[in-house]
C-alpha atoms as a PDB file:
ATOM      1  CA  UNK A   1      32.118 -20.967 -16.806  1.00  0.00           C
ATOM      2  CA  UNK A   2      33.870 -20.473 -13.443  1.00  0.00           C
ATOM      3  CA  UNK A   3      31.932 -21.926 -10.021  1.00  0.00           C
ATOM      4  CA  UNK A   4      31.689 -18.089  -8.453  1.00  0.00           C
ATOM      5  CA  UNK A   5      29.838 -16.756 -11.648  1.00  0.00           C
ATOM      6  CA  UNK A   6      27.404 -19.763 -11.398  1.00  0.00           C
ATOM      7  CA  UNK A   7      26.775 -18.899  -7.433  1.00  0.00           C
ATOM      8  CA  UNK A   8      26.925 -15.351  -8.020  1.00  0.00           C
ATOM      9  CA  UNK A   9      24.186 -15.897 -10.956  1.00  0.00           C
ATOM     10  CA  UNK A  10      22.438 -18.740  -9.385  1.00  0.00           C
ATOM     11  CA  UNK A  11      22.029 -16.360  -6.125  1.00  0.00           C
ATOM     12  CA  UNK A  12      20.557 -13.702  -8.213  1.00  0.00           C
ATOM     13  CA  UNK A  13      17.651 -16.302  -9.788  1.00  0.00           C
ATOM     14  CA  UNK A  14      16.787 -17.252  -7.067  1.00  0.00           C
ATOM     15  CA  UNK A  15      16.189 -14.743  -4.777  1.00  0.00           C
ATOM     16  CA  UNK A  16      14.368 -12.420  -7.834  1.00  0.00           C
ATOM     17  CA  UNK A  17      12.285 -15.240  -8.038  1.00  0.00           C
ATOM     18  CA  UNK A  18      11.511 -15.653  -4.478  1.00  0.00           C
ATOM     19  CA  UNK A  19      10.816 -11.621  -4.257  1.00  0.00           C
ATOM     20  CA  UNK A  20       8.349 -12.076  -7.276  1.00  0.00           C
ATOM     21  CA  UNK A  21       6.596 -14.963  -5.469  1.00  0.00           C
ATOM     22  CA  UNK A  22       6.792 -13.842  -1.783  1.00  0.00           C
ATOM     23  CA  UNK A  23       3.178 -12.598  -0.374  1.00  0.00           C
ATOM     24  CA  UNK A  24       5.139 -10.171   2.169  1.00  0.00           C
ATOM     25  CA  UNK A  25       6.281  -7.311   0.568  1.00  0.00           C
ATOM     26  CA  UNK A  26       8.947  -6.504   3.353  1.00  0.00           C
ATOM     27  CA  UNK A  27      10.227 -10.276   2.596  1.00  0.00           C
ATOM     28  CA  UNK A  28      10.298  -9.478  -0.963  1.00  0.00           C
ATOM     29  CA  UNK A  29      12.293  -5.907  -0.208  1.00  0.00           C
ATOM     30  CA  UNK A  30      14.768  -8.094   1.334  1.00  0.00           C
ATOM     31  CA  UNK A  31      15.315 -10.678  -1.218  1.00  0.00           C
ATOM     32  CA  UNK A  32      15.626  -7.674  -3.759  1.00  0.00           C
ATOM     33  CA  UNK A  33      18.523  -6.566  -1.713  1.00  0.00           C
ATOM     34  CA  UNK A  34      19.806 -10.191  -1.930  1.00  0.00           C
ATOM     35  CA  UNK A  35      19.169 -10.205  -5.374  1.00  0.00           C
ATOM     36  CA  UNK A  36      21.310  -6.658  -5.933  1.00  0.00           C
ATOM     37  CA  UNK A  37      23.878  -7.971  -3.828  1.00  0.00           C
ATOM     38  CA  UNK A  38      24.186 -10.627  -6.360  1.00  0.00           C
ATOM     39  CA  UNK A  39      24.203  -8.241  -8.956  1.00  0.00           C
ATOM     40  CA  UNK A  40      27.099  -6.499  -7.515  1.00  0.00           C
ATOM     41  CA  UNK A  41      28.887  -9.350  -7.397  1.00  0.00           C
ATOM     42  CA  UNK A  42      28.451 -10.318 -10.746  1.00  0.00           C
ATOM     43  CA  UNK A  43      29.717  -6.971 -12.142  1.00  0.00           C
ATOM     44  CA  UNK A  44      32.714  -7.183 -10.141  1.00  0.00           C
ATOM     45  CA  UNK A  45      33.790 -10.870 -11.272  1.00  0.00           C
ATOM     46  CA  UNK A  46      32.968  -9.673 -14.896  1.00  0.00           C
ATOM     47  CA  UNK A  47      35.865  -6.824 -14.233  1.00  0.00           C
ATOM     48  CA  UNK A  48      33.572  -4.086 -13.880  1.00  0.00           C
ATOM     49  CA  UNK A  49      34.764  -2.750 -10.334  1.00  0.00           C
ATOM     50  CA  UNK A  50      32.806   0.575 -11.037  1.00  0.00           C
ATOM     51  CA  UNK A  51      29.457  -0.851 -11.653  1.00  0.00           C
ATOM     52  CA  UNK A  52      30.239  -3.307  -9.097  1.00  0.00           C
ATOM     53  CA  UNK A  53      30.632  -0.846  -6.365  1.00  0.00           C
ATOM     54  CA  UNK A  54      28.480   1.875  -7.401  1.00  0.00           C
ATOM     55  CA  UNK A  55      25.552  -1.333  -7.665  1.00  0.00           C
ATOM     56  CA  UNK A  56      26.313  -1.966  -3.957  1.00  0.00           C
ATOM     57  CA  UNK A  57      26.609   1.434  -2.894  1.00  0.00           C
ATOM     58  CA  UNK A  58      23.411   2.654  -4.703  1.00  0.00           C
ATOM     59  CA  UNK A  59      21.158  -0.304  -4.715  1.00  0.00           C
ATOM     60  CA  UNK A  60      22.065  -2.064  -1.689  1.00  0.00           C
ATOM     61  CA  UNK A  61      22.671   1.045   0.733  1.00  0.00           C
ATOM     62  CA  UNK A  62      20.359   3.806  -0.540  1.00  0.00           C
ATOM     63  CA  UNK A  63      17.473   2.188  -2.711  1.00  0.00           C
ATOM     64  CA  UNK A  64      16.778  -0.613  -0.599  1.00  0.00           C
ATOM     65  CA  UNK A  65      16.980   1.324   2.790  1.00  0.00           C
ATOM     66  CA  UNK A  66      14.409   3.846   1.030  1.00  0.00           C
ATOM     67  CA  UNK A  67      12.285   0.842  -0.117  1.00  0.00           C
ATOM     68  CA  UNK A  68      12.015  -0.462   3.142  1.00  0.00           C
ATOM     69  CA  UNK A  69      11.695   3.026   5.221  1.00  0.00           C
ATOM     70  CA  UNK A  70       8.524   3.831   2.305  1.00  0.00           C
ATOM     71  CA  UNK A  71       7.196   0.792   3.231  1.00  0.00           C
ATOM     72  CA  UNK A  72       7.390   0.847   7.214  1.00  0.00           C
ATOM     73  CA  UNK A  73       6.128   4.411   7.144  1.00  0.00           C
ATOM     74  CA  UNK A  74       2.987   4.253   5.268  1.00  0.00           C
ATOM     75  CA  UNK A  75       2.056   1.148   6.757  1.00  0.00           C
ATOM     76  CA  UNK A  76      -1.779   2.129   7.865  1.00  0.00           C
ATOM     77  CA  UNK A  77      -1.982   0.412  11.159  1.00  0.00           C
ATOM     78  CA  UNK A  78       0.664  -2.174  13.113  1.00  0.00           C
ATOM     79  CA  UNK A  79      -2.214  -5.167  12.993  1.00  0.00           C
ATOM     80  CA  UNK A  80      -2.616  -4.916   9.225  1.00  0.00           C
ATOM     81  CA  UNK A  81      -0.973  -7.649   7.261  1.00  0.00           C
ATOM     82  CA  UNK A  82       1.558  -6.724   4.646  1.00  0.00           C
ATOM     83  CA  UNK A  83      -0.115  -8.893   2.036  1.00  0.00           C
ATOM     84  CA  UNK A  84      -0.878  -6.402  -0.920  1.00  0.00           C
ATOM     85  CA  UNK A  85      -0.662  -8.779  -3.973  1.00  0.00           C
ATOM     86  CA  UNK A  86      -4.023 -10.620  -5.053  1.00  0.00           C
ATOM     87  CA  UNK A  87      -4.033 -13.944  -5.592  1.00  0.00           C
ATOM     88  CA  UNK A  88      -2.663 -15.094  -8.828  1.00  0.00           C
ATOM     89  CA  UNK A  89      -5.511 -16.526 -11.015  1.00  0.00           C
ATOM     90  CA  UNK A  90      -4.865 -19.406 -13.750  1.00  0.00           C
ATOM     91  CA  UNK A  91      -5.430 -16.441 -16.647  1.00  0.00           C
ATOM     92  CA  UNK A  92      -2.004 -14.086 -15.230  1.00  0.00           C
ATOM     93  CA  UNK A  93      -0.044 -17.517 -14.458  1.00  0.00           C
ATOM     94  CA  UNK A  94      -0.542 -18.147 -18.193  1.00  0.00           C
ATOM     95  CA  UNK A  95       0.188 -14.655 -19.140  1.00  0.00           C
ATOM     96  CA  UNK A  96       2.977 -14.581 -17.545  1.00  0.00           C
ATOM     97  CA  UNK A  97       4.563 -17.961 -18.953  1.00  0.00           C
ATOM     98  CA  UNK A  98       3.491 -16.738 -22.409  1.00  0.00           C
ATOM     99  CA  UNK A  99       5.440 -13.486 -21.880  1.00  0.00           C
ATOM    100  CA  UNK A 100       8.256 -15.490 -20.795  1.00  0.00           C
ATOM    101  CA  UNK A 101       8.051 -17.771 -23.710  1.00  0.00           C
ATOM    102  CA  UNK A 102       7.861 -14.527 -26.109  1.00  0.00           C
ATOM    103  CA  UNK A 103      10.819 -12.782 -24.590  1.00  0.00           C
ATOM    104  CA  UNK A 104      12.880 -15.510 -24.455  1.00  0.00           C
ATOM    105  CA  UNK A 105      12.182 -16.783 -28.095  1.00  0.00           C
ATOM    106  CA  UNK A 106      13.144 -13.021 -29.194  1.00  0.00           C
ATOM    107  CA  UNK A 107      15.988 -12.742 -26.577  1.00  0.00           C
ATOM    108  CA  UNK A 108      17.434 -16.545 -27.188  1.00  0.00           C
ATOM    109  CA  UNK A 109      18.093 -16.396 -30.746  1.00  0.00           C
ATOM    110  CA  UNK A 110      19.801 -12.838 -30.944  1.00  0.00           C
ATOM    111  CA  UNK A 111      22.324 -13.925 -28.191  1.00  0.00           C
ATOM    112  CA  UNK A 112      23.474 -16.833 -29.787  1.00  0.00           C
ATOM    113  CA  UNK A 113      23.384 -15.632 -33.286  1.00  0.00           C
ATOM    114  CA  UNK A 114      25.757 -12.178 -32.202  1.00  0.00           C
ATOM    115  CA  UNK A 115      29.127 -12.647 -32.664  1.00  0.00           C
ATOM    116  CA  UNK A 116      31.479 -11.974 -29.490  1.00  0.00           C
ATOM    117  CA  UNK A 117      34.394  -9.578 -31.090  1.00  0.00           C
ATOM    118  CA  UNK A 118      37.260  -9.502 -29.404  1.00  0.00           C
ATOM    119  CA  UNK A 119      39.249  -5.825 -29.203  1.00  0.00           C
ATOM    120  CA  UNK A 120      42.695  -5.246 -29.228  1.00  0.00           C
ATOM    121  CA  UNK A 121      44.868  -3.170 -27.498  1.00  0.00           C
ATOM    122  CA  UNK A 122      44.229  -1.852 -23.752  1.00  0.00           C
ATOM    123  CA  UNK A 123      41.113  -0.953 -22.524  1.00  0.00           C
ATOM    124  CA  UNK A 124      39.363   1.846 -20.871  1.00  0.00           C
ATOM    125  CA  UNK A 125      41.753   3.798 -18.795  1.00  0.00           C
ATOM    126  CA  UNK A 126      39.708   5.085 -16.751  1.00  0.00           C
ATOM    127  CA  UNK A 127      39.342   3.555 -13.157  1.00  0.00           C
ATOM    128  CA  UNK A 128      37.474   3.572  -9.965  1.00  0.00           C
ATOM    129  CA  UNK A 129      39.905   5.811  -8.511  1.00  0.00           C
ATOM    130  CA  UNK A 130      40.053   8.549 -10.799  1.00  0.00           C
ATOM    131  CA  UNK A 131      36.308   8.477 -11.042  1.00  0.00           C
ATOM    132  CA  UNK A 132      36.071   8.993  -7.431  1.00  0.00           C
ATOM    133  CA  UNK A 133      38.259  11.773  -7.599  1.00  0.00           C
ATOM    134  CA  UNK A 134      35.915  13.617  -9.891  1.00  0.00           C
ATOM    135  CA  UNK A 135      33.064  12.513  -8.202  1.00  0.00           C
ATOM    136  CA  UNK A 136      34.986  14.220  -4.997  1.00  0.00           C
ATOM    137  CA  UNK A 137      36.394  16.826  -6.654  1.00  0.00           C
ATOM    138  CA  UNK A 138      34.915  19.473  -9.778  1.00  0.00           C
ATOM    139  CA  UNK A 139      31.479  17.489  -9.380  1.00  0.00           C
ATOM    140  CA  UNK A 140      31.325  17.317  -6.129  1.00  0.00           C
ATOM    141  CA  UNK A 141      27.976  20.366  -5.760  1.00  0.00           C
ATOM    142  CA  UNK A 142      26.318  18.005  -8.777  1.00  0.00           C
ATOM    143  CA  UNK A 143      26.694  14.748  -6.331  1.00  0.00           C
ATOM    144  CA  UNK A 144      25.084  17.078  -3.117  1.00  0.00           C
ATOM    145  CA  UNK A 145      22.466  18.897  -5.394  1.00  0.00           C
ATOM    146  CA  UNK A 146      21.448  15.423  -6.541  1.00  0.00           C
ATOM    147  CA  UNK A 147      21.315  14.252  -3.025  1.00  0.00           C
ATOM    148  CA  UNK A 148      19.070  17.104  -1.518  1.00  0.00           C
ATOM    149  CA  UNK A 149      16.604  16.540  -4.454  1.00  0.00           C
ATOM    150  CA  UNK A 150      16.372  12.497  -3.331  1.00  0.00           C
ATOM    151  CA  UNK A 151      15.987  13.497   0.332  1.00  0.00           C
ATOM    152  CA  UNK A 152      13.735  16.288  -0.512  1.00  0.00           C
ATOM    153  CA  UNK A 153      11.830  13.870  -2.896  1.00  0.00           C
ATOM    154  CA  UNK A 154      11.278  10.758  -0.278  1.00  0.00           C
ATOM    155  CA  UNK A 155      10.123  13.408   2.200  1.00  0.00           C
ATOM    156  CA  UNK A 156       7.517  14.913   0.037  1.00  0.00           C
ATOM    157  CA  UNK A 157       6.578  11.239  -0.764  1.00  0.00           C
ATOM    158  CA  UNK A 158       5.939  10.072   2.783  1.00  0.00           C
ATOM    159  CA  UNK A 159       3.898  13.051   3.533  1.00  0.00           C
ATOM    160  CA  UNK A 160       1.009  12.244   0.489  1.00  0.00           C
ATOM    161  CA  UNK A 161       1.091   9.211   1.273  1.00  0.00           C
ATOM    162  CA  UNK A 162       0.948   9.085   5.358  1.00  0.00           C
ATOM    163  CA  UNK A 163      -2.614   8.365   6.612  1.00  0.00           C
ATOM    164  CA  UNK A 164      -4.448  11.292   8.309  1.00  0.00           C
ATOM    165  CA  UNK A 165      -5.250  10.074  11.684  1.00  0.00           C
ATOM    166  CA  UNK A 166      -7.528  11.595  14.458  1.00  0.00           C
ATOM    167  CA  UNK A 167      -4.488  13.459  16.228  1.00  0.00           C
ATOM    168  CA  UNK A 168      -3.865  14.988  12.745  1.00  0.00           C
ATOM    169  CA  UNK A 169      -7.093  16.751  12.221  1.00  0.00           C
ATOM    170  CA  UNK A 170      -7.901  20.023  14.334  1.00  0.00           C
ATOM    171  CA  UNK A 171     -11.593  19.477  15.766  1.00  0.00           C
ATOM    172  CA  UNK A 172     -13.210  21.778  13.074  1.00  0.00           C
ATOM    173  CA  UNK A 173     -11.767  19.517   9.728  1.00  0.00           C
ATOM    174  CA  UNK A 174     -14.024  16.894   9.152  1.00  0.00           C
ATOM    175  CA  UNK A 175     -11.842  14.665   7.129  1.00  0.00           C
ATOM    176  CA  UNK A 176      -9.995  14.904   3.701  1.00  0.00           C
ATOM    177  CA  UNK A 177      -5.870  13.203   2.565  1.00  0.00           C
ATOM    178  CA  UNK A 178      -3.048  13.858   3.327  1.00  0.00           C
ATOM    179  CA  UNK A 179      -2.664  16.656   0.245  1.00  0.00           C
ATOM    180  CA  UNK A 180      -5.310  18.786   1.618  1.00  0.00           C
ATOM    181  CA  UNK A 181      -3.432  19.033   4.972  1.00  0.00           C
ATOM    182  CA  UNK A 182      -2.219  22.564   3.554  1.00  0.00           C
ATOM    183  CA  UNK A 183      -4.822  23.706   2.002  1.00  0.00           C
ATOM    184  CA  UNK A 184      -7.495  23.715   4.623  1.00  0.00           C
ATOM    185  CA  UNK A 185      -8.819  27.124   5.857  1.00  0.00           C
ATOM    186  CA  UNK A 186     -10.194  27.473   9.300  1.00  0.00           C
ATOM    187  CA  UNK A 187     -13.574  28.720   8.860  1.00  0.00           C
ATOM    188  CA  UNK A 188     -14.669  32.181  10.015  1.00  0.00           C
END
């Protein structure tokens, strides 16, 4: 094993690990992106520049700056805490080491057993270029289409779940969510 694929993978265990325990969920957005940045990196020492790239491009610049937008904007109030996980009681820290043992006494075996086979001949012509010149090119309304239905998507999101505050409400609603925003009917 090579030093950068033991950072690269050591990086990646430890900051999942530190997102899982973190009590502050914006601290544990931000060791997820860690953790995909380490992802990224992996894929691209393992030869896999398209994964690699489209990892840092997707993950690290869209998901995580939609992760971390959802969770400044439906933040309640500024003096509330971030601290949504419950305390972890002695009854989930052993279910959780007995999943762990499970997985990895299924997982453990099959690796080692498989057999690595080795192809000959060239491999996938196909490269980061000439996918990005179909992404850019005869697919490029599918990319956009699939862009306005993410935008379109987070919007709709942030609008059930933003609070309903006192400016919100005209003086004759006495209350309700943020779904019955439209459907209210001023009263005659």
């Amino acid at each position: 094993m090579s030093l950068a694929f033991l950072v690269l993978a050591l990086v990646c265990v430890v900051t999942a690990s530190a997102a899982m325990i973190s009590r502050n969920l914006i601290h544990s957005a931000l060791l997820l992106v860690l953790t995909w940045v380490g992802l990224a990196g992996l894929y691209l020492w393992a030869g896999a520049d398209f994964a690699g790239f489209s990892q840092a491009i997707v993950y690290v610049g869209g998901v995580s700056m939609v992760v971390l937008f959802a969770v400044l904007l439906t933040r309640r109030q500024r003096d509330e805490p971030l601290v949504l996980i419950p305390e972890a009681g002695v009854g989930r820290v052993v279910a959780g080491l007995a999943a762990t043992f499970w997985v990895g006494a299924l997982l453990v075996p099959a690796v080692v057993v498989a057999p690595l086979v080795q192809r000959e001949g060239a491999g996938p012509t196909l490269t980061v270029k000439r996918i990005g010149e179909l992404l850019a090119g005869p697919h490029l309304v599918a990319v956009l289409v699939v862009g306005v239905i993410l935008t379109v998507s987070l919007i709709g999101a942030l609008y059930l779940a933003a609070p309903v505050t006192a400016e919100d409400q005209p003086e004759w609603d006495n209350g309700g969510t943020a779904r019955d925003r439209g459907n209210q009917e001023e009263p005659s």
